[in-house]
N, C-alpha and C. Protein backbone atom coordinates (compact mmCIF):
# COMPACT_ATOMS: atom_id res chain seq x y z
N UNK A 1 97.23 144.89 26.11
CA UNK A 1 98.17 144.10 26.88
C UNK A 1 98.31 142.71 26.28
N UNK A 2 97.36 142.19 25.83
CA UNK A 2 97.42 140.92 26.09
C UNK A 2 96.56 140.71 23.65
N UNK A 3 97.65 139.86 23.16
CA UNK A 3 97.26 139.92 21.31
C UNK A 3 95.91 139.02 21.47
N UNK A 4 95.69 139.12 20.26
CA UNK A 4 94.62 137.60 20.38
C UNK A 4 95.09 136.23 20.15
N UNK A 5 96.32 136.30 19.79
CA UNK A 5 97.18 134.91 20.14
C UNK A 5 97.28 134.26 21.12
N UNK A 6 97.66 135.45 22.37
CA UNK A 6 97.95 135.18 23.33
C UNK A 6 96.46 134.78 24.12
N UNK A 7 95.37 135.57 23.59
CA UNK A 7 93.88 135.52 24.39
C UNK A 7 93.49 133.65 23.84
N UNK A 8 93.91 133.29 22.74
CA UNK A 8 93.64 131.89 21.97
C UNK A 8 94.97 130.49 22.73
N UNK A 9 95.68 131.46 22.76
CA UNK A 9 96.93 129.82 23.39
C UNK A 9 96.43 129.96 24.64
N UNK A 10 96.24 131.11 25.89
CA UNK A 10 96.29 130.50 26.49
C UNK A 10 95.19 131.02 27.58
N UNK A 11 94.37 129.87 28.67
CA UNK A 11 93.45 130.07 29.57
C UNK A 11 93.51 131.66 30.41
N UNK A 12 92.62 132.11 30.90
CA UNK A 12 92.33 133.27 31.54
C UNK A 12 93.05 133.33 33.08
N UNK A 13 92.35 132.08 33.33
CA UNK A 13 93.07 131.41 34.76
C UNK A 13 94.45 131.38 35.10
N UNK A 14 95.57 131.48 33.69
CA UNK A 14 96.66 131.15 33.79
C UNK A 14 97.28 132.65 33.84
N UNK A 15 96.71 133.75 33.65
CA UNK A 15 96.89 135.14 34.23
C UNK A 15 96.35 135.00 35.38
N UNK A 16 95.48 135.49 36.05
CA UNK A 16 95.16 135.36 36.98
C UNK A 16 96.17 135.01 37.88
N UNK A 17 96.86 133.39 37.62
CA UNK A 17 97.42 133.06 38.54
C UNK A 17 98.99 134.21 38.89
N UNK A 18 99.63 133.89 37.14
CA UNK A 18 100.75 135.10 37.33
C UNK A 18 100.37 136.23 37.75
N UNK A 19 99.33 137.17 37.45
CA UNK A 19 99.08 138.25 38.21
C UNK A 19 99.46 138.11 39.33
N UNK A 20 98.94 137.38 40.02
CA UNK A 20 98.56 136.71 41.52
C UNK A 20 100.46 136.46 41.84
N UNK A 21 100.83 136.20 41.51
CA UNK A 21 102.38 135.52 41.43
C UNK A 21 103.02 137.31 41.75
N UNK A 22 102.77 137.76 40.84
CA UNK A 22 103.63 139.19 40.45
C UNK A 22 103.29 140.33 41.22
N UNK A 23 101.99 140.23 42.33
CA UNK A 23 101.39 141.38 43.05
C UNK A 23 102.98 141.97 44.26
N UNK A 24 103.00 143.65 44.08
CA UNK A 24 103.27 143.62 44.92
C UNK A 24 102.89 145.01 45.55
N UNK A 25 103.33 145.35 46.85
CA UNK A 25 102.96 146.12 47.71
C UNK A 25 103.95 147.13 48.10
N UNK A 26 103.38 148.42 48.57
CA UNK A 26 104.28 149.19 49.44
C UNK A 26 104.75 149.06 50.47
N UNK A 27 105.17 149.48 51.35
CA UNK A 27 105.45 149.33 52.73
C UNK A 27 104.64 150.09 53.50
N UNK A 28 104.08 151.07 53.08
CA UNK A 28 102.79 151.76 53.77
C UNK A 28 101.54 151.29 53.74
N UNK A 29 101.28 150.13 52.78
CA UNK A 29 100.14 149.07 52.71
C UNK A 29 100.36 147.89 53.81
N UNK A 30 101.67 147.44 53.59
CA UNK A 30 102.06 146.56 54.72
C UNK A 30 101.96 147.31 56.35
N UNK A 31 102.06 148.43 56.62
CA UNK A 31 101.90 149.33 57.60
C UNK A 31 100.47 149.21 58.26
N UNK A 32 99.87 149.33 56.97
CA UNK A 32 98.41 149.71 57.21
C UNK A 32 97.21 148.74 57.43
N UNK A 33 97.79 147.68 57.41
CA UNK A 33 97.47 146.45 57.44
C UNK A 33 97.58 146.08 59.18
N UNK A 34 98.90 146.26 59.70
CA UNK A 34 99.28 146.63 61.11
C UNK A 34 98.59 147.15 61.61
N UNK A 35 98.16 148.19 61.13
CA UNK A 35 97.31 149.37 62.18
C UNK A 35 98.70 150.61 62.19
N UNK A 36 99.16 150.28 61.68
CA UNK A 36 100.46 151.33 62.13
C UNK A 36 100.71 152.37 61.21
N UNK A 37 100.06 153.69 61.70
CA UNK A 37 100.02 155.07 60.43
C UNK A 37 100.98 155.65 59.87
N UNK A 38 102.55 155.55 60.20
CA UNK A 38 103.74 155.74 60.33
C UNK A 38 104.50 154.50 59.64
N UNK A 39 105.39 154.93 58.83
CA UNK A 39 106.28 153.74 58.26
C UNK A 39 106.97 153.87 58.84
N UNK A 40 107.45 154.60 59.56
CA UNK A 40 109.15 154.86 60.36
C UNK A 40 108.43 153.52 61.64
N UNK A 41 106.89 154.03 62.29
CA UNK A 41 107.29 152.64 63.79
C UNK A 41 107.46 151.91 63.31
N UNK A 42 106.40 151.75 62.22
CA UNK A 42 106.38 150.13 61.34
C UNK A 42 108.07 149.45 61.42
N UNK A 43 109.19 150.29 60.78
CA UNK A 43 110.26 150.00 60.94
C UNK A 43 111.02 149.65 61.97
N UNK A 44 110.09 150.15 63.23
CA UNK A 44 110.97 149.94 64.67
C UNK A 44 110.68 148.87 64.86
N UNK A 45 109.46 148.75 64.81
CA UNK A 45 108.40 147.16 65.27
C UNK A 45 109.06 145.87 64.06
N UNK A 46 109.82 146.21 62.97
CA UNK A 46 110.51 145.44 62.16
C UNK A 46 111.66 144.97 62.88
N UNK A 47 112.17 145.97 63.28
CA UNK A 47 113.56 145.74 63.89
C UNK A 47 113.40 144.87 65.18
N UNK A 48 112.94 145.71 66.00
CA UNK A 48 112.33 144.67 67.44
C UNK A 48 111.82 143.07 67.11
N UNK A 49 111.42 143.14 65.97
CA UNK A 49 110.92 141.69 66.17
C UNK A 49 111.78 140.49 65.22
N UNK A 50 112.96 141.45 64.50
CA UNK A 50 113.75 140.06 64.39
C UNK A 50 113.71 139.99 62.97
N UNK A 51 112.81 140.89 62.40
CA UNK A 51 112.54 140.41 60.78
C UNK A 51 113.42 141.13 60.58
N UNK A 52 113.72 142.21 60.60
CA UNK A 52 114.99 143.18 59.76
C UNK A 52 116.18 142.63 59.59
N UNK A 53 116.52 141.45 59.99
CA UNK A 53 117.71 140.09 59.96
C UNK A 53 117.10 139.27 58.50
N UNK A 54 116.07 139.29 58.42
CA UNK A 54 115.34 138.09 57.84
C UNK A 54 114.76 138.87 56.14
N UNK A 55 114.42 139.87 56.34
CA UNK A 55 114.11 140.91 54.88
C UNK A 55 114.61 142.28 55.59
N UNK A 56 115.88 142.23 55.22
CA UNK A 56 117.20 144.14 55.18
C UNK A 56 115.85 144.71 54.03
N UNK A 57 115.64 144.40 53.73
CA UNK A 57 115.02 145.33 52.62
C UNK A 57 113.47 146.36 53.21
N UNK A 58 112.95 145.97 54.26
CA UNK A 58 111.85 146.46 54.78
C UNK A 58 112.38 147.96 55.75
N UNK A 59 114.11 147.87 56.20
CA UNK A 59 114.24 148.37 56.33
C UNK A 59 114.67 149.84 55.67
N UNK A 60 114.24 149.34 54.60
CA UNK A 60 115.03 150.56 53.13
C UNK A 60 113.84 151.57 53.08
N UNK A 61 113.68 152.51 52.56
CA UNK A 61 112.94 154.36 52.40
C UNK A 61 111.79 153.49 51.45
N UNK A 62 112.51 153.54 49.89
CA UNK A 62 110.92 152.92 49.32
C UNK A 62 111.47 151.38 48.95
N UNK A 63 110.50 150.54 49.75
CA UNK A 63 110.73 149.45 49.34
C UNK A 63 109.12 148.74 48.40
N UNK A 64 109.64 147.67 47.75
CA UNK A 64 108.48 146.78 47.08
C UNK A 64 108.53 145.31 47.80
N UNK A 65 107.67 145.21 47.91
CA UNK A 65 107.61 144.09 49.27
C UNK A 65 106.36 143.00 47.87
N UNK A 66 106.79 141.82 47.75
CA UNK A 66 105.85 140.65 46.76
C UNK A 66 105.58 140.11 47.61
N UNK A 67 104.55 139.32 46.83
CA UNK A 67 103.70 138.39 47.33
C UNK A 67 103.78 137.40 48.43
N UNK A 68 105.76 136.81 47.76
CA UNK A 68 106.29 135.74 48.66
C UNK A 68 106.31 136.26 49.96
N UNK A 69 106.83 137.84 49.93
CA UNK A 69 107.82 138.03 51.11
C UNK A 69 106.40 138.46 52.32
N UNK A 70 105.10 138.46 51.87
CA UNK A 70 103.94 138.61 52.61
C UNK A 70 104.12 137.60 54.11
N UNK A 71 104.09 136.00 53.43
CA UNK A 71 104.10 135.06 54.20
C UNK A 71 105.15 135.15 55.27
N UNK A 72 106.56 135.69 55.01
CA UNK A 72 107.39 136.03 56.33
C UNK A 72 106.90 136.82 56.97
N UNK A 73 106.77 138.06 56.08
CA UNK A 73 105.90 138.77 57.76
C UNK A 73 104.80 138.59 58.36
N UNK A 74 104.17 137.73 58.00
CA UNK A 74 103.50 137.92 58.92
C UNK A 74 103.90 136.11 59.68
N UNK A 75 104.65 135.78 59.66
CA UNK A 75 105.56 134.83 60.16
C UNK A 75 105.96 135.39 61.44
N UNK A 76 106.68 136.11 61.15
CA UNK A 76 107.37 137.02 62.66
C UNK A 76 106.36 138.11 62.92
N UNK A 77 105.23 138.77 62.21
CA UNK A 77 104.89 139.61 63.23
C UNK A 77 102.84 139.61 63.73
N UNK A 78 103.05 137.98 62.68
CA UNK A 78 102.07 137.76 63.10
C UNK A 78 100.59 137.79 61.81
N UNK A 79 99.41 137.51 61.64
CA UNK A 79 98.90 137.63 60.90
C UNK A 79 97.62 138.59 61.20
N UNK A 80 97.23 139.96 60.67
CA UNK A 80 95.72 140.23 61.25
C UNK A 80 94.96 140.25 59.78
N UNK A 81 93.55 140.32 60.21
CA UNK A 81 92.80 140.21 59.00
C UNK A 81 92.74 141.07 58.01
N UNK A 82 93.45 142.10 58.19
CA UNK A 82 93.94 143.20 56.83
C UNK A 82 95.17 142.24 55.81
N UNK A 83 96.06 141.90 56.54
CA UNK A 83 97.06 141.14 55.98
C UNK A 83 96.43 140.15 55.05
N UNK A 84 95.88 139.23 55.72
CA UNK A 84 95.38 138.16 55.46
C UNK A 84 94.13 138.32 53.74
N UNK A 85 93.28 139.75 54.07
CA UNK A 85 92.92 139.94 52.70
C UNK A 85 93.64 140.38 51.89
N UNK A 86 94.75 141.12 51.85
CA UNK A 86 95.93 141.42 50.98
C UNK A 86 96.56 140.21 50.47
N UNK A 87 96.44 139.41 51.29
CA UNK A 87 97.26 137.91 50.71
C UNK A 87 96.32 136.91 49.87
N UNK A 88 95.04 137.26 50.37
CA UNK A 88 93.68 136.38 49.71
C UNK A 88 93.55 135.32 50.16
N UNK A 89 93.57 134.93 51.36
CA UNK A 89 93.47 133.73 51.79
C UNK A 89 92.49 134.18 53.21
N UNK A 90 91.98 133.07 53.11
CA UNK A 90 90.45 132.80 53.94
C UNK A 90 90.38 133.54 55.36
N UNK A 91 89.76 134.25 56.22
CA UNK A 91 89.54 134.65 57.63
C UNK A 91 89.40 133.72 58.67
């Protein structure tokens, strides 16, 4: 993946971070995170709460849901501690 040019210009940390930048998820991870075993409620409980205005795309069959779009949902539907380790930020 990665030449030895690239291992010499530049820090380890500075992957890491893009990794970190570029992660993304299913919608059955985002589900599962919910507690919710079903992507279809997951979708109802999208709709009901206002986000399906806010990301159309959660409402789509296979979607890729990034890193950014983590922080909205759980904006509108709230944060639990599955989410919260998927996102990497503290309990």
């Amino acid at each position: 993946m990665f030449n030895e040019f690239t291992r010499r210009t530049f820090p380890i940390q500075y992957f890491v971070i893009l990794q970190q930048s570029f992660s993304m998820y299913s919608i059955s991870q985002i589900a599962s995170a919910y507690h919710i075993k079903q992507v279809r409620y997951f979708k109802i409980h999208v709709k009901n709460s206002g986000l399906g205005e806010v990301l159309p795309k959660l409402l789509e069959n296979h979607t890729t849901i990034y890193r950014k779009e983590l922080l909205i949902i759980m904006e509108y539907l709230g944060a639990t501690p599955k989410m919260l380790k998927i996102y990497d930020l503290p309990l």
